[in-house]
C-alpha atoms as a PDB file:
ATOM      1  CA  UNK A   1     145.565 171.218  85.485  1.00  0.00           C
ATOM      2  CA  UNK A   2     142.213 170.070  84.948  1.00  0.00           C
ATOM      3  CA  UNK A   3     140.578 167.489  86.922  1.00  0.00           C
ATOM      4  CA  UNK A   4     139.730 164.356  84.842  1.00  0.00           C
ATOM      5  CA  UNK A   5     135.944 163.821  84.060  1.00  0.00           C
ATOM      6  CA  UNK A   6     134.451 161.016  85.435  1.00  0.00           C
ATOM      7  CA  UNK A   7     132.634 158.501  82.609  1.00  0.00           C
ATOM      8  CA  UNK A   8     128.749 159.143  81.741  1.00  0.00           C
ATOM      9  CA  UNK A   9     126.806 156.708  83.805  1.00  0.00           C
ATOM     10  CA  UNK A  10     125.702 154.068  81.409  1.00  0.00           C
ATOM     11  CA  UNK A  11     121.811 153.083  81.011  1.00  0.00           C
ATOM     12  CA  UNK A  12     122.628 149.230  81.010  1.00  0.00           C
ATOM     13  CA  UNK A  13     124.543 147.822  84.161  1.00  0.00           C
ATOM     14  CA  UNK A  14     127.889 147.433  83.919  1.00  0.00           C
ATOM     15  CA  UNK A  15     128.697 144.021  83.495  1.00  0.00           C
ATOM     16  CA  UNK A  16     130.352 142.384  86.417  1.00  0.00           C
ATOM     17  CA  UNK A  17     134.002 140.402  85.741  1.00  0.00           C
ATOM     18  CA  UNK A  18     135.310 140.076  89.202  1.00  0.00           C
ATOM     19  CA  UNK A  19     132.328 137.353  90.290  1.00  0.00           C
ATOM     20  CA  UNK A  20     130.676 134.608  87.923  1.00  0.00           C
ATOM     21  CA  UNK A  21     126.747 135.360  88.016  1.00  0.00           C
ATOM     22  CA  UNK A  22     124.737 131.978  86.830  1.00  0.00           C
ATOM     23  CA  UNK A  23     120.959 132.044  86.380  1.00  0.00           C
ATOM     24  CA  UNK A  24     119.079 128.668  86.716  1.00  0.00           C
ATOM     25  CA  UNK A  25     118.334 126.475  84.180  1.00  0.00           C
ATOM     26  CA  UNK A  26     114.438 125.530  83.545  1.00  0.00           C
ATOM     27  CA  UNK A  27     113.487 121.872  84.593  1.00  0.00           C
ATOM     28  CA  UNK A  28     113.288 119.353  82.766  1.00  0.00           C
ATOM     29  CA  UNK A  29     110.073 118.215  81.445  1.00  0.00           C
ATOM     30  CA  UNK A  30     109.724 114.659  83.159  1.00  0.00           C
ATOM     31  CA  UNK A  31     107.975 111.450  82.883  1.00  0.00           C
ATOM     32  CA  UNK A  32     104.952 111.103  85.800  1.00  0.00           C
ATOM     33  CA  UNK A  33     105.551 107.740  86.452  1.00  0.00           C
ATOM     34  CA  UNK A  34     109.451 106.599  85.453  1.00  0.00           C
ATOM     35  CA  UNK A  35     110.510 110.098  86.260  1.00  0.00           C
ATOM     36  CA  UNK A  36     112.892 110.128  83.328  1.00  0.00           C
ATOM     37  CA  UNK A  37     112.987 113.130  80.811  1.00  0.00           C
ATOM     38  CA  UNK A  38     111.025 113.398  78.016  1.00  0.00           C
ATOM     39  CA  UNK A  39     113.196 113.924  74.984  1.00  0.00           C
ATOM     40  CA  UNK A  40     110.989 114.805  72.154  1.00  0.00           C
ATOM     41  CA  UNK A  41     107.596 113.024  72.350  1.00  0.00           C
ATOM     42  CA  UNK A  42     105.292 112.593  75.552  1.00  0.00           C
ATOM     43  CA  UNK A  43     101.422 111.387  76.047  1.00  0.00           C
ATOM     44  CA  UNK A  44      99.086 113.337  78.701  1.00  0.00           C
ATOM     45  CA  UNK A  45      97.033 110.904  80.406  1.00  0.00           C
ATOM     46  CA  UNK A  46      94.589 112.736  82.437  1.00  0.00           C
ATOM     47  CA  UNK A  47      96.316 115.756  82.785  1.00  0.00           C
ATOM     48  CA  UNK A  48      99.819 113.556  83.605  1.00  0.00           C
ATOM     49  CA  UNK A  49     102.637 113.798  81.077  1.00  0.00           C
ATOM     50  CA  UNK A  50     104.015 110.089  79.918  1.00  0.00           C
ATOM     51  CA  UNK A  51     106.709 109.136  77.960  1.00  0.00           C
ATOM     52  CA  UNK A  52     105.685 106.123  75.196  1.00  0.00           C
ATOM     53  CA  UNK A  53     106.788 103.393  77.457  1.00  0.00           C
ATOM     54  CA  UNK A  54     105.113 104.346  79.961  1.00  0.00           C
ATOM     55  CA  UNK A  55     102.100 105.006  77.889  1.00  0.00           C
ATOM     56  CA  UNK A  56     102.146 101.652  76.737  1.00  0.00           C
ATOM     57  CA  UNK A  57     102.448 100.368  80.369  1.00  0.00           C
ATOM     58  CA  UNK A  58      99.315 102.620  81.700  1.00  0.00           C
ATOM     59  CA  UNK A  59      97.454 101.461  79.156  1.00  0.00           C
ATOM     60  CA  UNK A  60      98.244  97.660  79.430  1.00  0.00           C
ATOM     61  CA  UNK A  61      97.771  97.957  82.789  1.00  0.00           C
ATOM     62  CA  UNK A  62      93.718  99.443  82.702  1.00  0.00           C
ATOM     63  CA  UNK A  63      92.826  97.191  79.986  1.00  0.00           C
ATOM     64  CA  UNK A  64      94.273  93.650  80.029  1.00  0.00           C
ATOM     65  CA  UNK A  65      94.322  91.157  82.966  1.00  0.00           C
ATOM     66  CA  UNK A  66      91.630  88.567  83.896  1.00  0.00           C
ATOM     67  CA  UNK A  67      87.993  89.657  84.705  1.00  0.00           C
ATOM     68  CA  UNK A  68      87.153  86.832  87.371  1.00  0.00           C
ATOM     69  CA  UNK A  69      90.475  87.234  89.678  1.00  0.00           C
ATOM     70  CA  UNK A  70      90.457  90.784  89.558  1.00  0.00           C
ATOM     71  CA  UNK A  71      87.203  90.547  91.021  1.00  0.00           C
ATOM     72  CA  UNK A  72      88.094  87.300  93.624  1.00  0.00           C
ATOM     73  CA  UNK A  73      91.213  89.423  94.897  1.00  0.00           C
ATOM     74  CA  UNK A  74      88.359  92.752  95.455  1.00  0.00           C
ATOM     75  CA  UNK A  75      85.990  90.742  97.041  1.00  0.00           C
ATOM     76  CA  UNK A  76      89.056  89.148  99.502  1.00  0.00           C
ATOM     77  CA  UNK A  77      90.658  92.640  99.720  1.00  0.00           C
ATOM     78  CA  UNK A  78      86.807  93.806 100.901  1.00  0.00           C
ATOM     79  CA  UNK A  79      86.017  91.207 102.995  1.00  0.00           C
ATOM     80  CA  UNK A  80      89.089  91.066 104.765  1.00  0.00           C
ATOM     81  CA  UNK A  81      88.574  95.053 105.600  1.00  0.00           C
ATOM     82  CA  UNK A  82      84.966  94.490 106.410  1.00  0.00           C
ATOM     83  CA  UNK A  83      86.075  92.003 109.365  1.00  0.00           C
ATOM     84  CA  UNK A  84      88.624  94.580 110.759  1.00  0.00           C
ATOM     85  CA  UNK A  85      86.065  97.391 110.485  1.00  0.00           C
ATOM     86  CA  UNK A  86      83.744  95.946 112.386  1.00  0.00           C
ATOM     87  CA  UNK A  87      85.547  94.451 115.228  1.00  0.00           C
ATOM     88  CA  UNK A  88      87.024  98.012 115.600  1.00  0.00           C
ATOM     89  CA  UNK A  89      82.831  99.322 115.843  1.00  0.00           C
ATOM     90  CA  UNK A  90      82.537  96.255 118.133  1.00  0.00           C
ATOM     91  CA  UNK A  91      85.145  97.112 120.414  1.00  0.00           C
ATOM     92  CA  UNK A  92      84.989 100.644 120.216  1.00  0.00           C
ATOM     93  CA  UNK A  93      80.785  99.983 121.375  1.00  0.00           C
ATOM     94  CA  UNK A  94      82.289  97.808 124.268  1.00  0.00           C
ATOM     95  CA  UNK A  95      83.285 101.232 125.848  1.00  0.00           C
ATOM     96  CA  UNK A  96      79.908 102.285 126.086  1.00  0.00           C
ATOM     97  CA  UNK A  97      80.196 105.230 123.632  1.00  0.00           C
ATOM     98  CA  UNK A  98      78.118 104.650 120.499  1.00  0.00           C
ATOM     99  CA  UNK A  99      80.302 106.195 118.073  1.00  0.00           C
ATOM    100  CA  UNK A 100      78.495 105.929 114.779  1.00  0.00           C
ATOM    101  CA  UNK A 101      80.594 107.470 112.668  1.00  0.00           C
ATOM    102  CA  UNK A 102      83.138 104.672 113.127  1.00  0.00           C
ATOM    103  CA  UNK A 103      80.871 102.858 110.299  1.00  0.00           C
ATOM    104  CA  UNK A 104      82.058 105.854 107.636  1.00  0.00           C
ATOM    105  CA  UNK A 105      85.016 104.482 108.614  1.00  0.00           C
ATOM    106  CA  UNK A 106      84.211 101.288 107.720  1.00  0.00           C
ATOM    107  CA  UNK A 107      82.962 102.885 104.329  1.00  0.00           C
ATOM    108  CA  UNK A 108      86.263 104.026 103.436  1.00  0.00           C
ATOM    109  CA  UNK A 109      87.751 101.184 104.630  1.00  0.00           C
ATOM    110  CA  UNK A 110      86.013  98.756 102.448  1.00  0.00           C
ATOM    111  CA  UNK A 111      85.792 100.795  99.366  1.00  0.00           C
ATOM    112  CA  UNK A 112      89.777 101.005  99.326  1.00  0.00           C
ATOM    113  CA  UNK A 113      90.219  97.521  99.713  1.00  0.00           C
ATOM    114  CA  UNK A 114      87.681  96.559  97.160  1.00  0.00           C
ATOM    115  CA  UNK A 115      89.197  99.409  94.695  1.00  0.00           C
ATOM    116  CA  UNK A 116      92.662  98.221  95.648  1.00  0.00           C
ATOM    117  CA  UNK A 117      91.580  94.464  94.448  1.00  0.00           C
ATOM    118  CA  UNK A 118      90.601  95.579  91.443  1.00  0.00           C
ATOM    119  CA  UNK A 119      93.874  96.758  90.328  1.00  0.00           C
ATOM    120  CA  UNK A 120      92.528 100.478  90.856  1.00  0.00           C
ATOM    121  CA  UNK A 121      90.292 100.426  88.017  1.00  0.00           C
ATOM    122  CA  UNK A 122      86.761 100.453  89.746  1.00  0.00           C
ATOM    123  CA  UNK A 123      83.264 100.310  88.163  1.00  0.00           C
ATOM    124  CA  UNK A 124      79.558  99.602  89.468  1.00  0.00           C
ATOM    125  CA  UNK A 125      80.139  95.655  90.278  1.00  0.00           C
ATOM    126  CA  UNK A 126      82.919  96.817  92.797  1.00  0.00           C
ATOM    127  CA  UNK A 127      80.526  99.624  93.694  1.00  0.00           C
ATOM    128  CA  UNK A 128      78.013  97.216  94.759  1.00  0.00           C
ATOM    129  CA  UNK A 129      80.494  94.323  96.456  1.00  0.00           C
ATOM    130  CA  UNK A 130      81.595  97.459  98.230  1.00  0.00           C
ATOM    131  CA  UNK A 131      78.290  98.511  99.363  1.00  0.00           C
ATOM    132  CA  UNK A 132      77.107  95.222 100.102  1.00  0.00           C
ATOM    133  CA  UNK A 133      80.442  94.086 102.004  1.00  0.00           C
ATOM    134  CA  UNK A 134      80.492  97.493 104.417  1.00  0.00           C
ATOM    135  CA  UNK A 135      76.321  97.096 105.054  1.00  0.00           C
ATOM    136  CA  UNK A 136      77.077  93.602 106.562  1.00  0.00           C
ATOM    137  CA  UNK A 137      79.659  94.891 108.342  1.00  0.00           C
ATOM    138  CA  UNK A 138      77.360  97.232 110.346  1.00  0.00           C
ATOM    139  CA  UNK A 139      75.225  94.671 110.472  1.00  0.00           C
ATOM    140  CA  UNK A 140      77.936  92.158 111.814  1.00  0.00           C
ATOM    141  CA  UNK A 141      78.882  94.194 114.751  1.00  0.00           C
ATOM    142  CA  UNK A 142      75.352  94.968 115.765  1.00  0.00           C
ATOM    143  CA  UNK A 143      74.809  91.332 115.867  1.00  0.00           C
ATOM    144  CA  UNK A 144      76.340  90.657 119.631  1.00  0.00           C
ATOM    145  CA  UNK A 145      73.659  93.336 121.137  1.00  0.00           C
ATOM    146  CA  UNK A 146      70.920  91.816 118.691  1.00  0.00           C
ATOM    147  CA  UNK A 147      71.557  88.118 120.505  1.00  0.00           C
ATOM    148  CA  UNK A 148      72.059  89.547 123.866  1.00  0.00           C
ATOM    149  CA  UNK A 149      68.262  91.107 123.798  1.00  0.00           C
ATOM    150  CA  UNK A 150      66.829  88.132 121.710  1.00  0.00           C
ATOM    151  CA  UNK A 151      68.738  85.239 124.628  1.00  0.00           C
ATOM    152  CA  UNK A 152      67.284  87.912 127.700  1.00  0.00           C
ATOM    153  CA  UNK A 153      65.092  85.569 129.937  1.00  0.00           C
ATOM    154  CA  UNK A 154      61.637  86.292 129.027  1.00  0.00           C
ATOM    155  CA  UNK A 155      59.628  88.519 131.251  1.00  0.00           C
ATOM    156  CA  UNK A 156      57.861  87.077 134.566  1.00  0.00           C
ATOM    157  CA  UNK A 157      54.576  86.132 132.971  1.00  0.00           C
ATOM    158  CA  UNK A 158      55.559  83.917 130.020  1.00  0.00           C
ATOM    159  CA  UNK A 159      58.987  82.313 132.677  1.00  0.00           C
ATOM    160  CA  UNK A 160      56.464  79.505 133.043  1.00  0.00           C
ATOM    161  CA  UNK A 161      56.513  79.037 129.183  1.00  0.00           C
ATOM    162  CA  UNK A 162      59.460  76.676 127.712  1.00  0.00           C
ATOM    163  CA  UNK A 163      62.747  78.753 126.820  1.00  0.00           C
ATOM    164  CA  UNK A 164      63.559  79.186 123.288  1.00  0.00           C
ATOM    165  CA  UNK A 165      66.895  77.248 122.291  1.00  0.00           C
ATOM    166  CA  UNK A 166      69.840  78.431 121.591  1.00  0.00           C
ATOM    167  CA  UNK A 167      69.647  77.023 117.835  1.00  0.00           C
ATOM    168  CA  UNK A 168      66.482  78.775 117.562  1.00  0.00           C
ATOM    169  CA  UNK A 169      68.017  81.994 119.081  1.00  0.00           C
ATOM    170  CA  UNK A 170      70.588  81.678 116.758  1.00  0.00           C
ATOM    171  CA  UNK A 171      68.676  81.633 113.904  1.00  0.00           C
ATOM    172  CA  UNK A 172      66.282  84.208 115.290  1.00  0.00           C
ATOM    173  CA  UNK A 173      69.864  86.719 116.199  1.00  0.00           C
ATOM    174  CA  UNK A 174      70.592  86.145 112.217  1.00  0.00           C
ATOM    175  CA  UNK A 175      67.541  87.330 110.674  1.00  0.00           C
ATOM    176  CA  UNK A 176      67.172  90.348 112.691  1.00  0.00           C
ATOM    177  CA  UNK A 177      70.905  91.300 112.585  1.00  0.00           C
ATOM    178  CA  UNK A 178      70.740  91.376 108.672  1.00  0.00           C
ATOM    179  CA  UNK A 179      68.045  93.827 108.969  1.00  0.00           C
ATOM    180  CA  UNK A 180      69.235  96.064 111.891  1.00  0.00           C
ATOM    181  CA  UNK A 181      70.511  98.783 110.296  1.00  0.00           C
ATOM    182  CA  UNK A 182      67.525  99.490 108.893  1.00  0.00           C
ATOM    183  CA  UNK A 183      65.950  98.617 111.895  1.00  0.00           C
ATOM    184  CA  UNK A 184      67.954 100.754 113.851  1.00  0.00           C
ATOM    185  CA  UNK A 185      67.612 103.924 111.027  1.00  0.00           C
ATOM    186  CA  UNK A 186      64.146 103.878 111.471  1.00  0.00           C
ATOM    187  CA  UNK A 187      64.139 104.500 115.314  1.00  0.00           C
ATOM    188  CA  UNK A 188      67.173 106.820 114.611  1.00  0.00           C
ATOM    189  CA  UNK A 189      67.292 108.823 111.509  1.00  0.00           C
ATOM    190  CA  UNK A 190      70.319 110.213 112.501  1.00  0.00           C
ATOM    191  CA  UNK A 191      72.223 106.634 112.932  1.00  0.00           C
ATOM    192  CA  UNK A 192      70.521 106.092 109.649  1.00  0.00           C
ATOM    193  CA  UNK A 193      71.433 108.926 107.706  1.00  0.00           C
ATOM    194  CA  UNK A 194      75.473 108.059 109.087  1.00  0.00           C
ATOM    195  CA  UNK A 195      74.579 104.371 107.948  1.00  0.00           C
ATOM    196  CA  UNK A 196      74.176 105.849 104.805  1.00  0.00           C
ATOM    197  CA  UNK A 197      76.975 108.546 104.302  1.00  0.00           C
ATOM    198  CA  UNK A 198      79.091 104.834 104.966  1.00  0.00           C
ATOM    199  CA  UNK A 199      77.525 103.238 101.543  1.00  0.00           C
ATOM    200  CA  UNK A 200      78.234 106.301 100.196  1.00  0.00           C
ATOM    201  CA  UNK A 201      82.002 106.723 100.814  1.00  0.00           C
ATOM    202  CA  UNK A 202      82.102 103.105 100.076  1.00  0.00           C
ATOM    203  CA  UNK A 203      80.486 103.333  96.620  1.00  0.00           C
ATOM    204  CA  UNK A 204      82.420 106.722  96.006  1.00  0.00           C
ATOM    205  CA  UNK A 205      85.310 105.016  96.610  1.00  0.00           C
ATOM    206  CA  UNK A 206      85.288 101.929  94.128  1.00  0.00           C
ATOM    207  CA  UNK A 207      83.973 104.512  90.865  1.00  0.00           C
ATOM    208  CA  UNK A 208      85.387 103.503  87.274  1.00  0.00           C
ATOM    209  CA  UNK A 209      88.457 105.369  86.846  1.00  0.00           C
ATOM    210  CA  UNK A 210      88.190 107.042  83.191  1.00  0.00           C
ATOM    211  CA  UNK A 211      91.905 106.657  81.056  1.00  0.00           C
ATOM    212  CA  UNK A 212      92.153 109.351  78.809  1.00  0.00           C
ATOM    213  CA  UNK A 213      95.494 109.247  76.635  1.00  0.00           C
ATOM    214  CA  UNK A 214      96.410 112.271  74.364  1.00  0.00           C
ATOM    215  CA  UNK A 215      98.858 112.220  71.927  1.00  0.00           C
ATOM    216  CA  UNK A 216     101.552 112.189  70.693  1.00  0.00           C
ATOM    217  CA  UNK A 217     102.448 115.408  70.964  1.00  0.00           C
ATOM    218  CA  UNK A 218     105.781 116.699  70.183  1.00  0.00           C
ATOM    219  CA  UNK A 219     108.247 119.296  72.654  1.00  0.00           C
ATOM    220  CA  UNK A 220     108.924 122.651  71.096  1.00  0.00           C
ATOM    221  CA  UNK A 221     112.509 123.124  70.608  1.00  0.00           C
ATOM    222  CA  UNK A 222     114.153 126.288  71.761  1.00  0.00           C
ATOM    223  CA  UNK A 223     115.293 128.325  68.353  1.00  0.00           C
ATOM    224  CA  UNK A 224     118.719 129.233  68.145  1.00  0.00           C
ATOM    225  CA  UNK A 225     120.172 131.946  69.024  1.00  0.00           C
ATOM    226  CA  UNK A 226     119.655 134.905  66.823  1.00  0.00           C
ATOM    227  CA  UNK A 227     116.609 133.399  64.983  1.00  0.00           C
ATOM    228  CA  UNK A 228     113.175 134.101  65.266  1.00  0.00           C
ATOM    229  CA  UNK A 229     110.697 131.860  66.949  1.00  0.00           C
ATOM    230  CA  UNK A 230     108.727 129.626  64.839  1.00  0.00           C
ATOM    231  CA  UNK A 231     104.900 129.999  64.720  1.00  0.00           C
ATOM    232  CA  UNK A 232     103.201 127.021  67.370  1.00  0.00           C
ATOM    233  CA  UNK A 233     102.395 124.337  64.930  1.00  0.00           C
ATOM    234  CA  UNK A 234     102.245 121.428  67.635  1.00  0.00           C
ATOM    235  CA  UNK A 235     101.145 121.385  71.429  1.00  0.00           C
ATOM    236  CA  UNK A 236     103.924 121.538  73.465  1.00  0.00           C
ATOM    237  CA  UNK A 237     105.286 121.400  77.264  1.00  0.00           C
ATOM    238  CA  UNK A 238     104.249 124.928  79.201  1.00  0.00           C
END
């Protein structure tokens, strides 16, 4: 009796009954904002896909609106975060460490709140509210040591000579704060140079944001089975 031959091995693998083998299904191209999948026809707006609601929305929303409060909610947004920041330089100079890269802080600080009031659209007027808002607050929480040396008794020779008053002080403690940090950049280029990386951040911060909408473009529909792929006539979806 001869023994029975086995089959020839086959080149393809064998296909396998006994389990279920599933491969995964490619995502779905989605919406950047609603999440929701895009169908058929989507916008890019820089570099995002949209779906045309939401393209209608984005644009809406970076183009219509009212000039004069989008600027009064910046400038509240801004001041509001200049206060805090400098109260937090003020107290954190109570400790005795003069930490002067707090005020970068106080940079980014303000130029969020200023681009946040502007309904995250930016430009060069909230640049400069931005710059302008975190210099005084620099400023602002120098002014307690600029009063403290201006109100020091005078010196033994002129104690004989009447004492300045308090208005006058006041007055004086104003002037001089609004130019400290200059002042105080000129006897230290270093706190000066960090004075200045803060009007940096601040005016980096608040910069136009630039809208650029593409489209429509259309999704390339998968051919059917047993048909040949169509030559790319439209943009499509990776």
């Amino acid at each position: 009796m001869t023994q029975p031959v086995s089959p020839p091995a086959s080149d393809e693998a064998s296909l396998q009954f006994d389990r279920a083998e599933f491969t995964e299904a490619p995502a779905a191209t989605k919406c950047s904002f609603c999440q929701r999948a895009i169908r058929s026809v989507y916008f890019e707006a820089n570099q995002r896909l949209l779906c045309p609601e939401c393209r209608e929305q984005v644009e809406a929303a970076m183009t219509g609106g009212s000039k004069s409060k989008r600027f009064l909610t910046a400038a509240v947004f801004g001041f509001g975060a200049a206060i805090a920041g400098a109260l937090v330089y003020w107290v954190v100079g109570l400790t005795g460490y003069n930490i002067g890269l707090i005020a970068i802080l106080v940079g980014w600080m303000v130029g969020t709140a200023v681009f946040k009031g502007s309904e995250s659209r930016g430009g060069w007027v909230y640049q400069v509210l931005a710059v302008g808002l975190t210099y005084f607050a620099v400023a602002g929480s120098l002014a307690p040591d600029v009063y403290k040396e201006i109100a020091a008794p005078p010196p033994a020779e002129a104690a004989a000579a009447e004492p300045p008053s308090p208005e006058r002080n006041l007055f004086v403690a104003g002037v001089v704060t609004v130019a400290a940090p200059v002042l105080v950049g000129i006897n230290s280029p270093i706190s000066g140079l960090i004075y200045g990386f803060a009007l940096f951040e601040a005016w980096r911060r608040t910069k136009r944001t630039e809208l650029n909408i593409a489209g429509p473009f259309k999704l390339q529909e998968a051919p059917a089975e047993g048909e040949a792929a169509p030559a790319e006539q439209e943009r499509s979806v990776g």
